[in-house]
C-alpha atoms as a PDB file:
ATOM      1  CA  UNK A   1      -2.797   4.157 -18.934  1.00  0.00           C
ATOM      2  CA  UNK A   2      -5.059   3.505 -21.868  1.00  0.00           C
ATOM      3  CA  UNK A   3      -8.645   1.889 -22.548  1.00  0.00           C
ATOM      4  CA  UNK A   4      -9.704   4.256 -19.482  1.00  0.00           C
ATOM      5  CA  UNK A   5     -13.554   3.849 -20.786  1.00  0.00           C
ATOM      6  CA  UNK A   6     -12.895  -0.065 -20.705  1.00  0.00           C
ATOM      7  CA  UNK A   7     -12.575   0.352 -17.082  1.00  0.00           C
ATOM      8  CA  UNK A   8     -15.527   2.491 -16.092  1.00  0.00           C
ATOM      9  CA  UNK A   9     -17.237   0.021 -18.584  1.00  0.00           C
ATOM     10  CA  UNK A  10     -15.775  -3.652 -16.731  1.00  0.00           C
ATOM     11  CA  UNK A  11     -15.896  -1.605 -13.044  1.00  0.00           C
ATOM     12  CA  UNK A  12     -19.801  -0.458 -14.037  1.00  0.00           C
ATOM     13  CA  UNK A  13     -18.946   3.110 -12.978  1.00  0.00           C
ATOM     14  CA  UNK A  14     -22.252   4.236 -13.777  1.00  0.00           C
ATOM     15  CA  UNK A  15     -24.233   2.172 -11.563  1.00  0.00           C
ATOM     16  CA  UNK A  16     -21.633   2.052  -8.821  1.00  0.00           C
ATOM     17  CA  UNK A  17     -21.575   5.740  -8.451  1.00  0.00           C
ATOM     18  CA  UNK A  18     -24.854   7.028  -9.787  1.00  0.00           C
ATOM     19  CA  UNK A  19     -24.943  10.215  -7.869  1.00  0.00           C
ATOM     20  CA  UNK A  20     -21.688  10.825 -10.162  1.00  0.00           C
ATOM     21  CA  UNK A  21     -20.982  12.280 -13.663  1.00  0.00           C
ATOM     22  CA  UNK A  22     -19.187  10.247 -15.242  1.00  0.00           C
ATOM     23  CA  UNK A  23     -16.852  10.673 -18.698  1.00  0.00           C
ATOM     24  CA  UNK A  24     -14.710   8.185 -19.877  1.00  0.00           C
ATOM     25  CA  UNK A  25     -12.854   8.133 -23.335  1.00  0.00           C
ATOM     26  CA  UNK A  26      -9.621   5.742 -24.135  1.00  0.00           C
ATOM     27  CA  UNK A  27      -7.628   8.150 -22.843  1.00  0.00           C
ATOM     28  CA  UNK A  28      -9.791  10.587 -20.142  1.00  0.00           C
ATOM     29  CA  UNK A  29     -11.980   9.749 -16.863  1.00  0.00           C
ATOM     30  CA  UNK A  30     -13.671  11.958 -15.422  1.00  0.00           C
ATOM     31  CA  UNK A  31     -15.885  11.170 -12.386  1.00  0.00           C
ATOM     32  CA  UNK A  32     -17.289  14.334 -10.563  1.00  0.00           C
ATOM     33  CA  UNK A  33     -19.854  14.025  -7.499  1.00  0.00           C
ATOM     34  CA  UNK A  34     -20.721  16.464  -5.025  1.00  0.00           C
ATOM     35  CA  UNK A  35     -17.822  16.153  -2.868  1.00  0.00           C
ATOM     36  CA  UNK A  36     -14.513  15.008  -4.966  1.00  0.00           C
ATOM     37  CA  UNK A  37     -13.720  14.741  -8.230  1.00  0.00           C
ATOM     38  CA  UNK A  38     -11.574  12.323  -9.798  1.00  0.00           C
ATOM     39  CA  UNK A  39      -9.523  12.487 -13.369  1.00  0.00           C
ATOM     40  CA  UNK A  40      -7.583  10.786 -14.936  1.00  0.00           C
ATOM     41  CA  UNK A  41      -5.180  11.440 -17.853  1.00  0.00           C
ATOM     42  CA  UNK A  42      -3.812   8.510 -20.012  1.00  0.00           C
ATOM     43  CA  UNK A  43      -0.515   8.250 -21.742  1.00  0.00           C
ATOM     44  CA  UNK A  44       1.879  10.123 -21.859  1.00  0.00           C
ATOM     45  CA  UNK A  45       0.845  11.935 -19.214  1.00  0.00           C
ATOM     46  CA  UNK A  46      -0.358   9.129 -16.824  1.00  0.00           C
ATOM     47  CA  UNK A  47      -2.161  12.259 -14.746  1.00  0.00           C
ATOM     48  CA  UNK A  48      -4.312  11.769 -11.657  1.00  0.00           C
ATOM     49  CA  UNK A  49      -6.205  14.866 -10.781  1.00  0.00           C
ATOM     50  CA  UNK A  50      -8.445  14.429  -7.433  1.00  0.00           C
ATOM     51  CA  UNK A  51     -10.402  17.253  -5.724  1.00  0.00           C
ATOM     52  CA  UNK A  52     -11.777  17.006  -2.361  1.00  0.00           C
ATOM     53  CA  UNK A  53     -14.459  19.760  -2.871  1.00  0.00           C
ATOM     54  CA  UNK A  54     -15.386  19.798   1.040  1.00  0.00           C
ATOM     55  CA  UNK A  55     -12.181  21.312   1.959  1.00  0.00           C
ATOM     56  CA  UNK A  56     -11.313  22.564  -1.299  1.00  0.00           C
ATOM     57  CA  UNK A  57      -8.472  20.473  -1.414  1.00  0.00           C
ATOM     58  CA  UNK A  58      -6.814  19.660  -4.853  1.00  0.00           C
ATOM     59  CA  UNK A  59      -4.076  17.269  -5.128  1.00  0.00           C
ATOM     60  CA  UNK A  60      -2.586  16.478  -8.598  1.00  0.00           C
ATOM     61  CA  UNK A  61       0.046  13.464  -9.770  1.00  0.00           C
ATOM     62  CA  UNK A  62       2.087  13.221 -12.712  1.00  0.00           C
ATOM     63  CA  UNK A  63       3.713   9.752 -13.352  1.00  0.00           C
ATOM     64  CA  UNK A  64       5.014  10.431 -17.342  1.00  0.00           C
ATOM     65  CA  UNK A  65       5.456   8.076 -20.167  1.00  0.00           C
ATOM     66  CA  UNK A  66       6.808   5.428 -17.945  1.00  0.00           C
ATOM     67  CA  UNK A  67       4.254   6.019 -14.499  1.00  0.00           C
ATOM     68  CA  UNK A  68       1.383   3.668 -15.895  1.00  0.00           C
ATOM     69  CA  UNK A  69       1.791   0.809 -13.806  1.00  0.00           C
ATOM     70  CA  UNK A  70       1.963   3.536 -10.449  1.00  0.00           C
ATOM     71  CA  UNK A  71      -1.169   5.863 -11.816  1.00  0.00           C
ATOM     72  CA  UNK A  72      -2.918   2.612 -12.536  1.00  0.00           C
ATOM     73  CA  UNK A  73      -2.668   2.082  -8.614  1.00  0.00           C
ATOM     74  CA  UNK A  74      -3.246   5.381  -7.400  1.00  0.00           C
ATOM     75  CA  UNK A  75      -6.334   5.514  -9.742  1.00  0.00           C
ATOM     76  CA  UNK A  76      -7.534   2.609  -7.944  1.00  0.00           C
ATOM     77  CA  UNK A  77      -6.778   3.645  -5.139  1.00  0.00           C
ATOM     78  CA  UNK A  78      -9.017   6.614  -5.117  1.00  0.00           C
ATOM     79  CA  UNK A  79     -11.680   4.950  -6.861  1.00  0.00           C
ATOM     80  CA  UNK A  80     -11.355   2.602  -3.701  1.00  0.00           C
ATOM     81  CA  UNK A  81     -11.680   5.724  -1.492  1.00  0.00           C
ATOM     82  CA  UNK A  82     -14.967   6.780  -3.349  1.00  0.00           C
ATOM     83  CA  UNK A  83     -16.714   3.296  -2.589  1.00  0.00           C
ATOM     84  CA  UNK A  84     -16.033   1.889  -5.992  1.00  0.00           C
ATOM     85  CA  UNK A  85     -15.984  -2.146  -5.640  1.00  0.00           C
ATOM     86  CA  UNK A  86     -12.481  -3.172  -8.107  1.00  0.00           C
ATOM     87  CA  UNK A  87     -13.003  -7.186  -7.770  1.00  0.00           C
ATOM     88  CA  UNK A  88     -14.454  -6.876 -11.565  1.00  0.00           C
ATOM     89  CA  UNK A  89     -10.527  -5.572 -12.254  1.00  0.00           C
ATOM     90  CA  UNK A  90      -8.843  -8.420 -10.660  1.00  0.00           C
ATOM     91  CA  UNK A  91     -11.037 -11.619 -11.430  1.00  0.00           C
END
């Protein structure tokens, strides 16, 4: 994945999830509220990272060098699972 703070910039992160911290670089995300956190790793790594801090859950992905197209989806998907509205993604 790349351009990571292009999305939280075209999805409007900030305003969708403004009980959030939010940190997004080309290659980094970071979105942490009071019950999950969410981050995301860029190429190479194509990392998802995703914490549900009520049950202490963490879950972490690794999708490699070739994984974009599948951590692009499971980054949406989660995003999805936070409330975060992705038509700005896919108009």
């Amino acid at each position: 994945m790349h351009h990571l703070d292009n999305t939280a910039k075209i999805l409007n992160l900030r305003d969708q999830l403004p009980n959030y911290s939010i940190v997004a670089t080309e290659q980094y995300l970071g979105i942490s509220g009071l019950d999950c956190s969410i981050s995301a790793y860029g190429w190479p790594d194509n990392r998802i990272c995703f914490e549900n801090k009520g049950d202490r859950a963490y879950t972490v992905k690794c999708f490699g060098p070739q994984g974009t197209v599948d951590a692009r989806k499971e980054l949406e998907f989660l995003l999805a699972s936070i409330g975060v509205d992705l038509t700005a993604l896919h108009s």
